[in-house]
PDB file of N, CA and C in Angstrom:
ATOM      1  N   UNK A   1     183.878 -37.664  69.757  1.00  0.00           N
ATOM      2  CA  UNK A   1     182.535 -38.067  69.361  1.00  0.00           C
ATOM      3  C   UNK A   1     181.546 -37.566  70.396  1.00  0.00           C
ATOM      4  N   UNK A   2     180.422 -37.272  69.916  1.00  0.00           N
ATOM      5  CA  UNK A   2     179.367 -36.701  70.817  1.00  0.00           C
ATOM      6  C   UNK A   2     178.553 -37.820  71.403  1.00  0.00           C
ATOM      7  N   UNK A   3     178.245 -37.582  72.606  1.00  0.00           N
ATOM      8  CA  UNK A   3     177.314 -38.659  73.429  1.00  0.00           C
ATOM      9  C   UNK A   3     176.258 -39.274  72.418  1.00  0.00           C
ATOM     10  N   UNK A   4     175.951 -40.463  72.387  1.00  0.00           N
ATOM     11  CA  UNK A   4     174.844 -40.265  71.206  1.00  0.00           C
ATOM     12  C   UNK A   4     173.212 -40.603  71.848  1.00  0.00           C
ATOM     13  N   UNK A   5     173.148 -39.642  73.039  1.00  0.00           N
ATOM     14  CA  UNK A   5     172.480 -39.228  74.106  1.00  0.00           C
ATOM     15  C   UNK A   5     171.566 -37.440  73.687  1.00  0.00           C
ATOM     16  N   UNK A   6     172.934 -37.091  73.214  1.00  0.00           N
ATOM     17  CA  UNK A   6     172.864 -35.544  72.459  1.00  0.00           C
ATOM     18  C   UNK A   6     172.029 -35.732  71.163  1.00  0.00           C
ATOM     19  N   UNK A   7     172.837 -36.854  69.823  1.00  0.00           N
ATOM     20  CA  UNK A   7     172.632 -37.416  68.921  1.00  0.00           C
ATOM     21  C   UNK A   7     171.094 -37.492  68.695  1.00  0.00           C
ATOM     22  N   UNK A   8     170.992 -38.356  69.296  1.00  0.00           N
ATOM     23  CA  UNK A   8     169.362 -39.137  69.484  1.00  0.00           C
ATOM     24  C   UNK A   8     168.691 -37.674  69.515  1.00  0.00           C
ATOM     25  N   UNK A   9     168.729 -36.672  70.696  1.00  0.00           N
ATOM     26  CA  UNK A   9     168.010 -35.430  71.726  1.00  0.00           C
ATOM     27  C   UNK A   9     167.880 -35.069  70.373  1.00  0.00           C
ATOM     28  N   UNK A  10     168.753 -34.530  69.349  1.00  0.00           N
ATOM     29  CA  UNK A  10     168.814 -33.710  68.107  1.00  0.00           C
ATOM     30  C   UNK A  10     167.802 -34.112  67.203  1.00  0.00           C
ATOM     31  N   UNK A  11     168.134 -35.285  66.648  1.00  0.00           N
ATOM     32  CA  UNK A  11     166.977 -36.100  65.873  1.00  0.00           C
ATOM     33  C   UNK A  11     165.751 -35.909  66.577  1.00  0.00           C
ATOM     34  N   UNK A  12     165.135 -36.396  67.610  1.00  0.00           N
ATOM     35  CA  UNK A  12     163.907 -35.779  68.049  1.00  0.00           C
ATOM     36  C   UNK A  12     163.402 -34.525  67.959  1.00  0.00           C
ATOM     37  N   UNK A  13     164.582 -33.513  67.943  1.00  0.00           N
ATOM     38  CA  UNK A  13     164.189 -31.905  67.749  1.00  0.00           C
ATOM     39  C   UNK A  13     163.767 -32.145  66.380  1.00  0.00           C
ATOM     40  N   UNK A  14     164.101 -32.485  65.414  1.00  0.00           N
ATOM     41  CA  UNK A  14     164.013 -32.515  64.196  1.00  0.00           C
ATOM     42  C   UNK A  14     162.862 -33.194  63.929  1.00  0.00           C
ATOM     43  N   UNK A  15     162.280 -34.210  64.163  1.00  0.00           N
ATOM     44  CA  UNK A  15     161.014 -35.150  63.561  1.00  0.00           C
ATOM     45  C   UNK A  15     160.072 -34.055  64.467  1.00  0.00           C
ATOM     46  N   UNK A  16     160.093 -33.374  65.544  1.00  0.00           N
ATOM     47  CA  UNK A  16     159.116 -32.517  65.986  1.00  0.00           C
ATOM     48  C   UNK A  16     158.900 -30.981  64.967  1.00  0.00           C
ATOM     49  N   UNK A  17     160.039 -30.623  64.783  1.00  0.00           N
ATOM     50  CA  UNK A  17     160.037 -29.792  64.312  1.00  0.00           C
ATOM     51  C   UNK A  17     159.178 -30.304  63.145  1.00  0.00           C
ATOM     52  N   UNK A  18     159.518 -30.659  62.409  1.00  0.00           N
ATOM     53  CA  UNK A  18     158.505 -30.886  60.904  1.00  0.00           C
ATOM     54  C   UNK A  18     157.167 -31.778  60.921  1.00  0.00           C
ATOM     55  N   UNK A  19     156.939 -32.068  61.984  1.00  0.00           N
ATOM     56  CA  UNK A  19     155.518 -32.025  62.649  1.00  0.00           C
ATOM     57  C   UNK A  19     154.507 -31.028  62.816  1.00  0.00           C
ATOM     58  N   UNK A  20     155.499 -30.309  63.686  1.00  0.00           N
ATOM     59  CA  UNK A  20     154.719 -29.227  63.604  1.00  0.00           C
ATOM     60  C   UNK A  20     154.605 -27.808  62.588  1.00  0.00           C
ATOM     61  N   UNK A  21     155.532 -28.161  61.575  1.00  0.00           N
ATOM     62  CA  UNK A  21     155.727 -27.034  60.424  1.00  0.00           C
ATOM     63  C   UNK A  21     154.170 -26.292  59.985  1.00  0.00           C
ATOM     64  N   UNK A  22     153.470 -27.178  59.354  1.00  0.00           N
ATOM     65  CA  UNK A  22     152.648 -26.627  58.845  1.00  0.00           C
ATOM     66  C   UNK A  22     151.698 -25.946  59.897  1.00  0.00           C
ATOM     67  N   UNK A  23     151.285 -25.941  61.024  1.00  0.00           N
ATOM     68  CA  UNK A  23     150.673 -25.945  62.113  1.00  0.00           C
ATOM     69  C   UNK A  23     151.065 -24.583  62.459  1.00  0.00           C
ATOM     70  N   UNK A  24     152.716 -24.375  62.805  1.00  0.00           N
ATOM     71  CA  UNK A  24     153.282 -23.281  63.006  1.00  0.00           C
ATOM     72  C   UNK A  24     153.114 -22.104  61.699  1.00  0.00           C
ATOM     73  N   UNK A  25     153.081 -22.202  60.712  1.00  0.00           N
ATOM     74  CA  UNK A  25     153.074 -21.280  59.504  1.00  0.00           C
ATOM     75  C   UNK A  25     151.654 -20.879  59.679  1.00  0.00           C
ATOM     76  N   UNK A  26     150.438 -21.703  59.900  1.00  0.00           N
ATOM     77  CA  UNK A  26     149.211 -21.352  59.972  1.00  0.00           C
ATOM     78  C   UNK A  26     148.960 -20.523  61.043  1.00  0.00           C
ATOM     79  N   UNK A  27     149.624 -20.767  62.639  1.00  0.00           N
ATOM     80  CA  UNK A  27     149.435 -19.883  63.259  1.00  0.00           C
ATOM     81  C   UNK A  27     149.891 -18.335  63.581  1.00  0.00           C
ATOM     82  N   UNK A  28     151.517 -18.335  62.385  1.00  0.00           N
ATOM     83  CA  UNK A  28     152.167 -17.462  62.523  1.00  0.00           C
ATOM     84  C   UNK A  28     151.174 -16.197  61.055  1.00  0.00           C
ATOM     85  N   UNK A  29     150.844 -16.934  60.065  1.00  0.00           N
ATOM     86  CA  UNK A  29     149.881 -15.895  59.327  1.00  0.00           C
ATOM     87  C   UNK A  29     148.532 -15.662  60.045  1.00  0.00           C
ATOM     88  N   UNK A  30     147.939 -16.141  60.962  1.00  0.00           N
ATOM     89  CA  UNK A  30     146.961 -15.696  61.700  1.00  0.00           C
ATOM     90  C   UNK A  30     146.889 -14.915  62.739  1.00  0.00           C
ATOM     91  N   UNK A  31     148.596 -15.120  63.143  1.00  0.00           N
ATOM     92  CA  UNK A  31     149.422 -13.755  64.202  1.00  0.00           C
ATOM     93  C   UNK A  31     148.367 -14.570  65.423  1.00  0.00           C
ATOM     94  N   UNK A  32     148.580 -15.512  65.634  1.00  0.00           N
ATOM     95  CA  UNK A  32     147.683 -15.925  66.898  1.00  0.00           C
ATOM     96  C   UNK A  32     149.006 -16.800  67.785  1.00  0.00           C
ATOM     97  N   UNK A  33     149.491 -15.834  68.657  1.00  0.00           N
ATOM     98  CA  UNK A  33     150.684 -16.097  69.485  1.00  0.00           C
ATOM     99  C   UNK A  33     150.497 -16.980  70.777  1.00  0.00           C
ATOM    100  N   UNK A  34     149.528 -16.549  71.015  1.00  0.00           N
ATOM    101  CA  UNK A  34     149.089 -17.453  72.119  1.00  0.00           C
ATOM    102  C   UNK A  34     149.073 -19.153  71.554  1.00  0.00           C
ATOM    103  N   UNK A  35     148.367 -19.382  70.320  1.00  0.00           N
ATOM    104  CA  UNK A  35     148.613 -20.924  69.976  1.00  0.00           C
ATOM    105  C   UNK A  35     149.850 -21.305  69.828  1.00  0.00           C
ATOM    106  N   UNK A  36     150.854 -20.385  69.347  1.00  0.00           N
ATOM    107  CA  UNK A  36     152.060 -20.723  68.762  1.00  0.00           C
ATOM    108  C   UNK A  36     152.518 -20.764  70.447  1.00  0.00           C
ATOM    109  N   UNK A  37     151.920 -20.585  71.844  1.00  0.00           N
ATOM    110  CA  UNK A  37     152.703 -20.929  72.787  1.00  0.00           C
ATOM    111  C   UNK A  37     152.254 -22.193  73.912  1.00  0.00           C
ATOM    112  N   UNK A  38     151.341 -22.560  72.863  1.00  0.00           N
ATOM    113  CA  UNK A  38     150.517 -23.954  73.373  1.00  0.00           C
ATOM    114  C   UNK A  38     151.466 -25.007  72.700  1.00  0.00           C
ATOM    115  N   UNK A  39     152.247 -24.517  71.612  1.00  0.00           N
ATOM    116  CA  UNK A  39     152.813 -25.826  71.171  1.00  0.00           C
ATOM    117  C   UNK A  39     154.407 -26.668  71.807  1.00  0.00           C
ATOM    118  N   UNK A  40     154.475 -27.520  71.943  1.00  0.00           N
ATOM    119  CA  UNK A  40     155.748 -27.989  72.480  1.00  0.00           C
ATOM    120  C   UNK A  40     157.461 -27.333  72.136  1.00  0.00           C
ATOM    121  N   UNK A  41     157.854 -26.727  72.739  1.00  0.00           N
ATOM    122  CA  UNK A  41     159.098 -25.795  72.755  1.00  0.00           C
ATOM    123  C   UNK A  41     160.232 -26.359  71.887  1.00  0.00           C
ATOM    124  N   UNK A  42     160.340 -27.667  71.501  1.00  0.00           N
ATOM    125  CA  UNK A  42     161.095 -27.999  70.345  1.00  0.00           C
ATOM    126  C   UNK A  42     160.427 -28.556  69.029  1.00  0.00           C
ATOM    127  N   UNK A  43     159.214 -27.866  68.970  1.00  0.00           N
ATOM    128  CA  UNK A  43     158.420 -27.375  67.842  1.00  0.00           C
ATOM    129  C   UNK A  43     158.813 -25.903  66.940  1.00  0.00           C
ATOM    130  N   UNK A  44     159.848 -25.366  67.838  1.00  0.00           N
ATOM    131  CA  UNK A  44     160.546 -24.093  67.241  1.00  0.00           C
ATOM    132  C   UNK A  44     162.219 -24.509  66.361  1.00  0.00           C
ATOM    133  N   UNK A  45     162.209 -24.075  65.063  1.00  0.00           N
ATOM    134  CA  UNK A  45     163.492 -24.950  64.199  1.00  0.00           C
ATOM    135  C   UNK A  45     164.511 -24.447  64.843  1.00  0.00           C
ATOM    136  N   UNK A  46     164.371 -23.134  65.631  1.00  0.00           N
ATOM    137  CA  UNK A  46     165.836 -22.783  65.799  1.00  0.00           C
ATOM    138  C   UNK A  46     166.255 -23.569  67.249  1.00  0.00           C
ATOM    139  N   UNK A  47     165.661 -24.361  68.030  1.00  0.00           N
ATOM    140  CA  UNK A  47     166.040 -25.707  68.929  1.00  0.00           C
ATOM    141  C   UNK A  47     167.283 -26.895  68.239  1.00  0.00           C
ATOM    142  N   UNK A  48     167.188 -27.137  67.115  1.00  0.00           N
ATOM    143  CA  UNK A  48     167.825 -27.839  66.106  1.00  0.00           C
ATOM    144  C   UNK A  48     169.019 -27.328  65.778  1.00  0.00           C
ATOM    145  N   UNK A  49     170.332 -28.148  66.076  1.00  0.00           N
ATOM    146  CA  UNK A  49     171.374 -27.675  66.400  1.00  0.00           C
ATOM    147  C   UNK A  49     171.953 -28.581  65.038  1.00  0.00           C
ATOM    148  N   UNK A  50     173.270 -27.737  64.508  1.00  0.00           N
ATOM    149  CA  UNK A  50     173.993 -28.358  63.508  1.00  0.00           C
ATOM    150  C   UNK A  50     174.807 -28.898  63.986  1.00  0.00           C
ATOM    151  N   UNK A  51     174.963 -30.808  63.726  1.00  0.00           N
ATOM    152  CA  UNK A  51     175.347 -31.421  64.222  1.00  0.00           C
ATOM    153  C   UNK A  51     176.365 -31.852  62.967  1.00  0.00           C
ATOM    154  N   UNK A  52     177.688 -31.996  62.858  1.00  0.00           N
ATOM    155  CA  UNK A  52     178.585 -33.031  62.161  1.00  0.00           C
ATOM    156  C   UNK A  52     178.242 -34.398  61.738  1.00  0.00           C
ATOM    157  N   UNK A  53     178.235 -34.803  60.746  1.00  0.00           N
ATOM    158  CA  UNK A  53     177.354 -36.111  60.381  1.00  0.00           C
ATOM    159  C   UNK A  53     178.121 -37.423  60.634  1.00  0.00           C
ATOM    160  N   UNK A  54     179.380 -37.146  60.785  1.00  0.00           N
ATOM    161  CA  UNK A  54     180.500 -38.324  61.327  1.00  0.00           C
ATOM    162  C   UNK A  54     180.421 -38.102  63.139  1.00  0.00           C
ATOM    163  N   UNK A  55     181.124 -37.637  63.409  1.00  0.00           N
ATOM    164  CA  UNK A  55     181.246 -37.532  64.870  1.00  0.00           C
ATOM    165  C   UNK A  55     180.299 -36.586  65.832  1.00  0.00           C
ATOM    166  N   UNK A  56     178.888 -35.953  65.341  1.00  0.00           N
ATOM    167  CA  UNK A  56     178.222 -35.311  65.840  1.00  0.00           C
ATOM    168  C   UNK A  56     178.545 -33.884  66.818  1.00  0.00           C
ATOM    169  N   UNK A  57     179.871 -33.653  66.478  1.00  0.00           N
ATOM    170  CA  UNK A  57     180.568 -32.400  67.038  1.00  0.00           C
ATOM    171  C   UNK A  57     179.410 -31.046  66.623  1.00  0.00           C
ATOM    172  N   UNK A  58     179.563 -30.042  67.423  1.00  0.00           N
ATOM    173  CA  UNK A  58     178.452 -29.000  67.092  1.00  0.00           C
ATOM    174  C   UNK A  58     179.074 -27.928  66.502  1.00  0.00           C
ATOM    175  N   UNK A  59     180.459 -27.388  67.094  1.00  0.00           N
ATOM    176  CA  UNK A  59     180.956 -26.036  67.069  1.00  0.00           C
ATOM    177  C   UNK A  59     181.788 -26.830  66.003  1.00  0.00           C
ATOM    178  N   UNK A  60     182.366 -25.497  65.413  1.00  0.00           N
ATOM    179  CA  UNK A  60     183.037 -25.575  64.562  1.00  0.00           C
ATOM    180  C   UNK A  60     182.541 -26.372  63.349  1.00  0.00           C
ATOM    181  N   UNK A  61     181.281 -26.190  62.813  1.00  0.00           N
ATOM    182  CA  UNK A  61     180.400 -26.862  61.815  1.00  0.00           C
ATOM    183  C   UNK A  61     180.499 -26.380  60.471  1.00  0.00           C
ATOM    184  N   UNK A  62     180.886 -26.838  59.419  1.00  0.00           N
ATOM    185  CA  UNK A  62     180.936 -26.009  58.171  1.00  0.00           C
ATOM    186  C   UNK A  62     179.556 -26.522  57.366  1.00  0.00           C
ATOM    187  N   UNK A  63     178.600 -25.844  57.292  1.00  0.00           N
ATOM    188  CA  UNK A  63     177.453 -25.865  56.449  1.00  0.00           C
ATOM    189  C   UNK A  63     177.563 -26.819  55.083  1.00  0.00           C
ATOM    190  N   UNK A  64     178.366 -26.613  54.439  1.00  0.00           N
ATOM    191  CA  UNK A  64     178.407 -26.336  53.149  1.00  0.00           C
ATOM    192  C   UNK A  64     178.451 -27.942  53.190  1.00  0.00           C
ATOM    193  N   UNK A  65     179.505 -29.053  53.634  1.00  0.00           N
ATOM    194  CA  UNK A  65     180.016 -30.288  53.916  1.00  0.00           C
ATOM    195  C   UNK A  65     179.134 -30.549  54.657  1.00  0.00           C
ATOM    196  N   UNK A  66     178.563 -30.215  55.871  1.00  0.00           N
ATOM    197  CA  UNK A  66     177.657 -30.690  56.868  1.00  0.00           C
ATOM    198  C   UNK A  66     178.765 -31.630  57.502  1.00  0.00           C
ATOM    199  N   UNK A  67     179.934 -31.215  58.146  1.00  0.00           N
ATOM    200  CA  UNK A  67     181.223 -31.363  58.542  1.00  0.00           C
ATOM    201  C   UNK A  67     181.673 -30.530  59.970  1.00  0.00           C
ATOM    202  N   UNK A  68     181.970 -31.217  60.389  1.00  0.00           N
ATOM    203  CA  UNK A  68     183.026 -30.072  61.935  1.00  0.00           C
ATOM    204  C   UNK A  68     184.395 -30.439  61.242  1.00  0.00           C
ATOM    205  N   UNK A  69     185.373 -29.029  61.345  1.00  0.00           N
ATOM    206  CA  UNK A  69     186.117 -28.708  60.829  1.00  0.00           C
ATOM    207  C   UNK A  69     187.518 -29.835  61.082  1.00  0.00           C
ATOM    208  N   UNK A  70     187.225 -30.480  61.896  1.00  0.00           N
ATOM    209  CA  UNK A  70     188.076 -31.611  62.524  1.00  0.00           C
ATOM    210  C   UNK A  70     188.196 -32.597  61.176  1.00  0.00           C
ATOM    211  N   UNK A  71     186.848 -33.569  61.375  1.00  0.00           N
ATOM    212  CA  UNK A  71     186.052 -35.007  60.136  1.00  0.00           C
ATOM    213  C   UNK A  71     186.514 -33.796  58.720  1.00  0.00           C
ATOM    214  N   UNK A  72     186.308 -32.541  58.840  1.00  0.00           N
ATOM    215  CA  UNK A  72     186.421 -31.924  57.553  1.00  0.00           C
ATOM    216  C   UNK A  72     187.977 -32.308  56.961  1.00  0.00           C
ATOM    217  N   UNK A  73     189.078 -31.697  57.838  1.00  0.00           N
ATOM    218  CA  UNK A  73     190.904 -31.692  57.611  1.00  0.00           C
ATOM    219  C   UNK A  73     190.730 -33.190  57.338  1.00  0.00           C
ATOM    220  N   UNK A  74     190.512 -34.201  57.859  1.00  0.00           N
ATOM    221  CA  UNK A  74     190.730 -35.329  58.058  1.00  0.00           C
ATOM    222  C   UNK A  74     190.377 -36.324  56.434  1.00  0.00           C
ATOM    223  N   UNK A  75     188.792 -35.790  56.032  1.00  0.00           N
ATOM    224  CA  UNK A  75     188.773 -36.219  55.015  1.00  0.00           C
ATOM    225  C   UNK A  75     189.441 -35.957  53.830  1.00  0.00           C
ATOM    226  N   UNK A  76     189.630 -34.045  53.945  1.00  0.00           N
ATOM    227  CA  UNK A  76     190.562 -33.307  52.811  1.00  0.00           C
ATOM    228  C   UNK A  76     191.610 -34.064  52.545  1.00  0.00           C
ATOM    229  N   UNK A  77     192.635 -34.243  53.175  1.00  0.00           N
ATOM    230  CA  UNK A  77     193.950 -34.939  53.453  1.00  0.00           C
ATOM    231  C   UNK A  77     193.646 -36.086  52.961  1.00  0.00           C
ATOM    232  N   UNK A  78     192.618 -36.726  53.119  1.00  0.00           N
ATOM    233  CA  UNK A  78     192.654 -38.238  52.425  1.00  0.00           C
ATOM    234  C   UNK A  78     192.436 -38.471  51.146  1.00  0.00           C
ATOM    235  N   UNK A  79     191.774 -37.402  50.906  1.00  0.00           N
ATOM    236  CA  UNK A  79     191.314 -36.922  49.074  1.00  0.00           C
ATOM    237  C   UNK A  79     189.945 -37.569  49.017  1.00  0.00           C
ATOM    238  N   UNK A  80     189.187 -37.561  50.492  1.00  0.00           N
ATOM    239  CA  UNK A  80     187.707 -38.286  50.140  1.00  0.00           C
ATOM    240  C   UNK A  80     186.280 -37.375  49.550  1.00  0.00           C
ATOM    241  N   UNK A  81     186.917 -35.992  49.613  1.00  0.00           N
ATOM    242  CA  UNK A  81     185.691 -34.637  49.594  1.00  0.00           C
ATOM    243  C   UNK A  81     186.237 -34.190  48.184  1.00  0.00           C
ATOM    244  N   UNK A  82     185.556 -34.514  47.019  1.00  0.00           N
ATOM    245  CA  UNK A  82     185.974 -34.285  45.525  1.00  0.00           C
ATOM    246  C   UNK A  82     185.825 -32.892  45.524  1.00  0.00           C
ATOM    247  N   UNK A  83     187.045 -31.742  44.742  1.00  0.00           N
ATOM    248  CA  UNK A  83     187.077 -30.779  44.522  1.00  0.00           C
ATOM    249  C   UNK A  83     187.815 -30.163  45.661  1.00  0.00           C
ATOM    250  N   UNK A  84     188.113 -30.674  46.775  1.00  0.00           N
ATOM    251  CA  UNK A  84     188.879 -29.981  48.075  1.00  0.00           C
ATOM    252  C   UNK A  84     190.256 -30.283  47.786  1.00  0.00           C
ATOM    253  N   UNK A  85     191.166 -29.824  47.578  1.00  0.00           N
ATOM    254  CA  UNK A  85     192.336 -29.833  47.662  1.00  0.00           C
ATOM    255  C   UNK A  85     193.542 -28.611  48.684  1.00  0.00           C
ATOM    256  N   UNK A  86     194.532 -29.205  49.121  1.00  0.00           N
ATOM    257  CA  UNK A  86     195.219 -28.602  49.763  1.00  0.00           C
ATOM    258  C   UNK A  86     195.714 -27.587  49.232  1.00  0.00           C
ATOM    259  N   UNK A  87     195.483 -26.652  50.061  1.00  0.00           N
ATOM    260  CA  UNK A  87     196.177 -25.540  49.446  1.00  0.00           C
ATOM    261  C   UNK A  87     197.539 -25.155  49.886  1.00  0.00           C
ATOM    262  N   UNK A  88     198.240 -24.526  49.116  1.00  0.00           N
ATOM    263  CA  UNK A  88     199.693 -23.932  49.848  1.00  0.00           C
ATOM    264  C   UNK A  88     200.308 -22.572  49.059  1.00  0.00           C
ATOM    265  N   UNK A  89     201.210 -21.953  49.760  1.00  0.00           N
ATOM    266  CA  UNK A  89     201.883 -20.256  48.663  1.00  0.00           C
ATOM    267  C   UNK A  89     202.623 -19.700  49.849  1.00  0.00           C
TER     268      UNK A  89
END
């Protein structure tokens, strides 16, 4: 499980980030770079890290589940992720 120190840090990237969305799109079609470097540095989306929604693990993240591949095997095997089944040959 991830510190939920990290947890929390992430969520804040995120409520900033879409704070400043519209703000950022306005300054990026006005090509005015200098504002876009007045704004707070986790005002940029790519700060926002994909986090696992069970155990907040980072690496090994599968998009699709919004899963680290760990919580992913774990649920497969239990039959809790409809349409995942084990495969074998």
């Amino acid at each position: 499980m991830a510190k939920k120190s990290w947890i929390a840090r992430n969520q804040r990237k995120l409520r900033t980030v879409e704070k400043y969305a519209d703000l950022r799109h306005k300054l990026k079609v006005e090509k005015d770079y200098i504002g876009l470097t007045m704004l707070p540095r986790d005002a940029s989306p790519t700060r926002v890290v994909n986090r696992c929604a069970i155990s907040g693990r980072r690496r090994a993240y599968l998009r699709r589940f919004k899963l680290s591949r760990i919580s992913f095997r774990e649920l497969a095997s239990a039959g809790m992720i409809p349409g995942v089944t084990k495969s074998s040959w």
